[in-house]
C-alpha atoms as a PDB file:
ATOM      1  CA  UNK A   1      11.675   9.734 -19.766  1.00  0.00           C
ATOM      2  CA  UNK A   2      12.284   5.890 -18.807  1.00  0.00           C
ATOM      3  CA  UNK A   3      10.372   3.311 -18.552  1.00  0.00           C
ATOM      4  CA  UNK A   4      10.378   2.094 -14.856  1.00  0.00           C
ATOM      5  CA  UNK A   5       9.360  -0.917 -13.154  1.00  0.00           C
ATOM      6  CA  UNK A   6       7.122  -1.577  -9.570  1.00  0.00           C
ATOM      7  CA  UNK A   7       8.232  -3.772  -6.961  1.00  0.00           C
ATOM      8  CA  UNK A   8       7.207  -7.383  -6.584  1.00  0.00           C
ATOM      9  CA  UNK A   9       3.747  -7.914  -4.338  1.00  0.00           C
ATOM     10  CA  UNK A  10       4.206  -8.614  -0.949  1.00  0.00           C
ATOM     11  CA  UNK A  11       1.506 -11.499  -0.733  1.00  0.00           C
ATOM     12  CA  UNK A  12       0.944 -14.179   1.015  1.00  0.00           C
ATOM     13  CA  UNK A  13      -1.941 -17.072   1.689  1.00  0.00           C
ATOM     14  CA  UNK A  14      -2.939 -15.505   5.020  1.00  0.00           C
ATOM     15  CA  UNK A  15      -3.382 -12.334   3.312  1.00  0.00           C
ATOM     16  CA  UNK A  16      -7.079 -10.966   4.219  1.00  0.00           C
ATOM     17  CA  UNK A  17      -6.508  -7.033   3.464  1.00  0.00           C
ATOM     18  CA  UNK A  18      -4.565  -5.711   0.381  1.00  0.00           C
ATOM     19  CA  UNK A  19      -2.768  -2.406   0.455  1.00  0.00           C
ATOM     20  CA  UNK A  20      -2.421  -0.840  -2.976  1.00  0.00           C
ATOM     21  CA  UNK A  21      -0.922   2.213  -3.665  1.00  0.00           C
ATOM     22  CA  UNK A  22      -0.058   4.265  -6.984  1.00  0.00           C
ATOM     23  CA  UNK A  23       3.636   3.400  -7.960  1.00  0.00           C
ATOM     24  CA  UNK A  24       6.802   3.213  -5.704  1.00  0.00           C
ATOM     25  CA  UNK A  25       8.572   7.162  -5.051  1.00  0.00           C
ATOM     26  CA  UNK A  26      12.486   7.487  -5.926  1.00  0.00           C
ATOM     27  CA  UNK A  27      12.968   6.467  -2.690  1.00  0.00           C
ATOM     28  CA  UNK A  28      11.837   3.257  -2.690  1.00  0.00           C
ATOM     29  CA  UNK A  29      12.699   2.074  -5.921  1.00  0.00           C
ATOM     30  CA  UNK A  30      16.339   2.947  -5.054  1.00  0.00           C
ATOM     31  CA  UNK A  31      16.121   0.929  -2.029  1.00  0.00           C
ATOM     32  CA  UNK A  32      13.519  -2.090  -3.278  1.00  0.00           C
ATOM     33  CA  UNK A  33      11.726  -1.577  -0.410  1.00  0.00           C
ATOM     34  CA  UNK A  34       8.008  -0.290  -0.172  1.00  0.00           C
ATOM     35  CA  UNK A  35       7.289   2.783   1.544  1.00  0.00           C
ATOM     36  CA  UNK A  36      11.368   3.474   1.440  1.00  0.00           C
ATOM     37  CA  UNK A  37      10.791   7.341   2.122  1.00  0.00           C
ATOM     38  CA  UNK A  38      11.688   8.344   5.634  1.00  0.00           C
ATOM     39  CA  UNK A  39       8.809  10.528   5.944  1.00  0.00           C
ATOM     40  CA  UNK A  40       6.085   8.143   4.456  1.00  0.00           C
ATOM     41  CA  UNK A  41       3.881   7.249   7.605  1.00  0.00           C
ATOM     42  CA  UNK A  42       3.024   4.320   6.440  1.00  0.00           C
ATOM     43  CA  UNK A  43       5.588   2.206   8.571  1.00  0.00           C
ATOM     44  CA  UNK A  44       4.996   4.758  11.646  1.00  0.00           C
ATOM     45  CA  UNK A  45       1.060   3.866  11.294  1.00  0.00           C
ATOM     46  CA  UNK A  46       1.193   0.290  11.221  1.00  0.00           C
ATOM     47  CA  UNK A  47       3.442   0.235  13.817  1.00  0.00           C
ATOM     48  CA  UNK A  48       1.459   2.384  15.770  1.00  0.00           C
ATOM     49  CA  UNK A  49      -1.684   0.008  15.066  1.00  0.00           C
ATOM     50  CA  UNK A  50       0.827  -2.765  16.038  1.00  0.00           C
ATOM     51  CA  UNK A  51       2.023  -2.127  19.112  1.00  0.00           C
ATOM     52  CA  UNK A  52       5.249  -2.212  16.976  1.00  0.00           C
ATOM     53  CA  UNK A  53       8.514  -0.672  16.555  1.00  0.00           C
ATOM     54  CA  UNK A  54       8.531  -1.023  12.346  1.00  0.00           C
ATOM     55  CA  UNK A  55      10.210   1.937  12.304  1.00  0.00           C
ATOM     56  CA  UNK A  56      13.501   0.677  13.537  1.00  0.00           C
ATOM     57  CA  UNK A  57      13.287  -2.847  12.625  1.00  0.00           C
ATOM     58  CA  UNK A  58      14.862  -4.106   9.341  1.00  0.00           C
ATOM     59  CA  UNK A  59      12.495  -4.481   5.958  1.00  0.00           C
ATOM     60  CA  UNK A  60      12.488  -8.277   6.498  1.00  0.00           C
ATOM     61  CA  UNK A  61      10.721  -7.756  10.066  1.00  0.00           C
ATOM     62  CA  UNK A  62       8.531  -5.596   8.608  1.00  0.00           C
ATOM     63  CA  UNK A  63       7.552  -7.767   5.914  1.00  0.00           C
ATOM     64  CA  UNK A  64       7.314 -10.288   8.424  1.00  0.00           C
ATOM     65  CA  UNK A  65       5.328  -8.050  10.563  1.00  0.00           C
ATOM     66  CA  UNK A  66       2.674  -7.649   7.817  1.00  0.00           C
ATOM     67  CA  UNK A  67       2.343 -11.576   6.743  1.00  0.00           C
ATOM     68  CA  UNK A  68       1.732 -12.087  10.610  1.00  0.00           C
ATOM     69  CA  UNK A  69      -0.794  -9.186  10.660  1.00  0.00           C
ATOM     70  CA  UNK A  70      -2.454 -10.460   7.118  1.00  0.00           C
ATOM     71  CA  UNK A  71      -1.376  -7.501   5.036  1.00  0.00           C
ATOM     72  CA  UNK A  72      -0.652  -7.742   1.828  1.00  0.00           C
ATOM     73  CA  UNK A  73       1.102  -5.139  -0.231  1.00  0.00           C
ATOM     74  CA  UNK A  74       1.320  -3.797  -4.073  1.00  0.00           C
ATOM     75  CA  UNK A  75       0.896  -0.919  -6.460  1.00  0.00           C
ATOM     76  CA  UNK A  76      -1.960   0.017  -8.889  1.00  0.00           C
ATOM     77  CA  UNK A  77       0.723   0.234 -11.468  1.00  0.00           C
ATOM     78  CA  UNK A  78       3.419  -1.693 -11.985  1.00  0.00           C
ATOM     79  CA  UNK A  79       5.324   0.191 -14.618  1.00  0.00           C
ATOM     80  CA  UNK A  80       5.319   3.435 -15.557  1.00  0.00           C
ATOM     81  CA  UNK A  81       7.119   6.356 -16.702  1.00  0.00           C
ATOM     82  CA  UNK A  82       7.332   9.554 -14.609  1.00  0.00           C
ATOM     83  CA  UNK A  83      10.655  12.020 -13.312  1.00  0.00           C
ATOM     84  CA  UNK A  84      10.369  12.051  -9.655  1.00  0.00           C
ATOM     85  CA  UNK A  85       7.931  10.450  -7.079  1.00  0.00           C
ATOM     86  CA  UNK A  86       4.736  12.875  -7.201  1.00  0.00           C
ATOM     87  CA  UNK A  87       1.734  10.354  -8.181  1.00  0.00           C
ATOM     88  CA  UNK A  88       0.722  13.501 -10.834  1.00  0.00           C
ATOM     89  CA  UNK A  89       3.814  12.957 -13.243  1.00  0.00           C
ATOM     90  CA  UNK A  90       2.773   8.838 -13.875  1.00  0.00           C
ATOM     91  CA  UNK A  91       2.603   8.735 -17.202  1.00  0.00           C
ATOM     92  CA  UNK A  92       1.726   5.421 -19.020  1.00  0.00           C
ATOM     93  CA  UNK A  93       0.973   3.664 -16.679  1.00  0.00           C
ATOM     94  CA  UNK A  94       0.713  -0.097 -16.907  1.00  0.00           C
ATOM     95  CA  UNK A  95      -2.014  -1.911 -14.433  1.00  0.00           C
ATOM     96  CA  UNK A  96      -1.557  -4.830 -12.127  1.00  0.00           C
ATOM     97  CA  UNK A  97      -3.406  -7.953 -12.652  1.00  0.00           C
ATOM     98  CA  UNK A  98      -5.682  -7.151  -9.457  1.00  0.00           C
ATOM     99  CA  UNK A  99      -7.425 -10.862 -10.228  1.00  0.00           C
ATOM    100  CA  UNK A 100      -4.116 -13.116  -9.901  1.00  0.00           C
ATOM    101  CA  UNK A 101      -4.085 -11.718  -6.622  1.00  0.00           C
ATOM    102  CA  UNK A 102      -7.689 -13.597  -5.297  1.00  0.00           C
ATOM    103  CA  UNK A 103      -5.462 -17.127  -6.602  1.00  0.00           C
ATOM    104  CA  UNK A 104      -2.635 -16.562  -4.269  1.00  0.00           C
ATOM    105  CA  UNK A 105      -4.632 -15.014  -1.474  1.00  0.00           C
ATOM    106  CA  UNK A 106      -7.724 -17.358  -0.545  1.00  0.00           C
ATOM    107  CA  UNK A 107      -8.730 -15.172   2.601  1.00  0.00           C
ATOM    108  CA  UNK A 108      -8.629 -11.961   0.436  1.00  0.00           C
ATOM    109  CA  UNK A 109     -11.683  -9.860   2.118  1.00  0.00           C
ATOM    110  CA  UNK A 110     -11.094  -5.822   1.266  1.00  0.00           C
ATOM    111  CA  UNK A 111      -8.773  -4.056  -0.104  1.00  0.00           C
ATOM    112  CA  UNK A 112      -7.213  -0.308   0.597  1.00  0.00           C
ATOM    113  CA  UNK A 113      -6.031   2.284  -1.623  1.00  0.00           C
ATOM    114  CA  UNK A 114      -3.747   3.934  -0.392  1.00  0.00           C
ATOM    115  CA  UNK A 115      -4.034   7.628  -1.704  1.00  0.00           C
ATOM    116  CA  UNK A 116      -6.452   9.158  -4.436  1.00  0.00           C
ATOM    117  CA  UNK A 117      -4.513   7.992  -7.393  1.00  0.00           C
ATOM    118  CA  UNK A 118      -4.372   4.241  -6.435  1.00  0.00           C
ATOM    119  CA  UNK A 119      -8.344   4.698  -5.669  1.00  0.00           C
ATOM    120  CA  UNK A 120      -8.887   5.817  -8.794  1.00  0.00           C
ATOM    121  CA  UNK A 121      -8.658   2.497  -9.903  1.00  0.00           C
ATOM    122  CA  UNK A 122     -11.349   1.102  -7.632  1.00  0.00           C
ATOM    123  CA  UNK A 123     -13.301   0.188 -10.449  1.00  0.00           C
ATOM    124  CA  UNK A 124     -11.263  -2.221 -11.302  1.00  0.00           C
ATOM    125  CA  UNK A 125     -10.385  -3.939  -7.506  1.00  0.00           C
ATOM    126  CA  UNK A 126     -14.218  -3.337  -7.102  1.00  0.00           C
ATOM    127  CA  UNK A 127     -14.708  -5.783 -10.251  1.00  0.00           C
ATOM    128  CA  UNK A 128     -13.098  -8.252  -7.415  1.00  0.00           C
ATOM    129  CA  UNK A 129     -16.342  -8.743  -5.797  1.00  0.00           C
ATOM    130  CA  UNK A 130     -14.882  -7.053  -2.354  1.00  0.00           C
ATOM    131  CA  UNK A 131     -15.013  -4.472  -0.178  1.00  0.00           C
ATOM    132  CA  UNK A 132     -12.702  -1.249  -1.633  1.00  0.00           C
ATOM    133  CA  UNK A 133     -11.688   1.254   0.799  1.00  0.00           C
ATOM    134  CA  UNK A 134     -10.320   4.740  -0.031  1.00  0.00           C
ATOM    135  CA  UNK A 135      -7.586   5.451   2.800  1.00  0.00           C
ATOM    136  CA  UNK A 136      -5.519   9.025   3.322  1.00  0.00           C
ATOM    137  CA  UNK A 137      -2.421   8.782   1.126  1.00  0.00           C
ATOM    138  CA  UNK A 138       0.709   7.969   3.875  1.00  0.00           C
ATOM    139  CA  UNK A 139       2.835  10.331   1.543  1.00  0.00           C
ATOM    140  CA  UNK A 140       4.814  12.924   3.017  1.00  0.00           C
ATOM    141  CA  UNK A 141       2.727  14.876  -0.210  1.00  0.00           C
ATOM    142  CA  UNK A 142      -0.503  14.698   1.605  1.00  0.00           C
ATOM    143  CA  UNK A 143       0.537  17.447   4.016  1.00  0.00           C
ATOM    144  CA  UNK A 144      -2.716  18.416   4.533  1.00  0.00           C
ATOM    145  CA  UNK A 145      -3.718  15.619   6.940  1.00  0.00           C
ATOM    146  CA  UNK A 146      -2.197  15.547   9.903  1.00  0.00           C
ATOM    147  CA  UNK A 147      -0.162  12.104  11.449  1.00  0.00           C
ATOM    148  CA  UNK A 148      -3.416  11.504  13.537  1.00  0.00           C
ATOM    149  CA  UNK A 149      -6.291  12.135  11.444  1.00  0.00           C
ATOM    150  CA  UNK A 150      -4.728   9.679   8.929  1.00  0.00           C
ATOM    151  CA  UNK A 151      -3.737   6.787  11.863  1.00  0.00           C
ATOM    152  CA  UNK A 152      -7.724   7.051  12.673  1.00  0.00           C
ATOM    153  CA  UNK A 153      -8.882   6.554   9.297  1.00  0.00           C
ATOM    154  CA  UNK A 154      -6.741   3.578   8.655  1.00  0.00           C
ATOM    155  CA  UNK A 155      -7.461   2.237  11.812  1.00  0.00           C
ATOM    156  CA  UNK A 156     -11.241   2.216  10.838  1.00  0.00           C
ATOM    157  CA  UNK A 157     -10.325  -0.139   7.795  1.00  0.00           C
ATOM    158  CA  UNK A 158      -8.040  -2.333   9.632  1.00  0.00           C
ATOM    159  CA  UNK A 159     -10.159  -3.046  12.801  1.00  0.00           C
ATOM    160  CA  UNK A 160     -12.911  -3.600  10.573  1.00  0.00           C
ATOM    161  CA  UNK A 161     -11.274  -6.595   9.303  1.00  0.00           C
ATOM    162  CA  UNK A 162      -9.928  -7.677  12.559  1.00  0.00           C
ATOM    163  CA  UNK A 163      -6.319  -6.076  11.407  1.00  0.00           C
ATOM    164  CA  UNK A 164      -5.433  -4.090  14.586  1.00  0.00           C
ATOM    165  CA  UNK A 165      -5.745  -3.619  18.028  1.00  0.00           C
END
């Protein structure tokens, strides 16, 4: 099994709500992009939140898209080693430094796991001194909750910080 590497953060100073989930899938590592799997609803929620087509614009919009919105992005872990995307064959994995991330983003106020294995680090983005939510994973994995039910929980989160319309 090989080690692999996580994607850079998607940060920025006017980021006020950080989105962590476990460890990029296949998918996105392939295509450096987070959330590269077509069926992830991440994209499709945010957009949807948005008022925005992310869907069809290019990864640079998107990224764009969540600097302007003041979303930030990352993973719990940023190596690991696992064969295929499923969050339950991580193995070794390797933890971000969650505090570098208050220096580079002064408006920091919550941050949301993405998914059950990103929250179960929340012990340690708790240690940050704010607010940790635990959001539905957007993985085409979590089956079991339905487009809707998750684009009203994470709508909760982000229009609690002032996030979405």
């Amino acid at each position: 099994m090989s080690r692999l590497q996580g994607l850079a953060p998607v940060l920025g100073p006017h980021t006020r709500l950080l989105v962590l989930g476990s460890f990029p899938s296949v998918a996105s590592l392939r295509a450096q992009q987070y959330y590269g799997h077509p069926q992830n609803h991440f994209w499709k929620i945010l957009g949807a939140l948005w008022a925005l087509p992310l869907m069809q614009m290019p990864y640079a919009q998107r990224i764009a898209a969540l600097h302007a919105h003041g979303v930030g992005l990352w993973d719990v872990y940023g190596a690991c080693e696992r064969e295929g995307s499923l969050d339950a064959d991580i193995k070794a994995g390797e933890l971000n430094d969650f505090a570098a991330v208050l220096q580079q983003c002064p408006l920091l106020e919550a941050i949301a796991h993405n998914g059950g294995e990103s929250y179960r680090h929340a012990k340690q983005t708790a240690a940050l001194g704010l607010p940790v939510y635990k959001l539905p994973s957007t993985s085409p994995a979590n089956a079991s909750w339905s487009f809707d039910r998750k684009l009203a929980a994470w709508a909760e989160v982000l229009r609690r910080h002032g996030l979405a319309l």
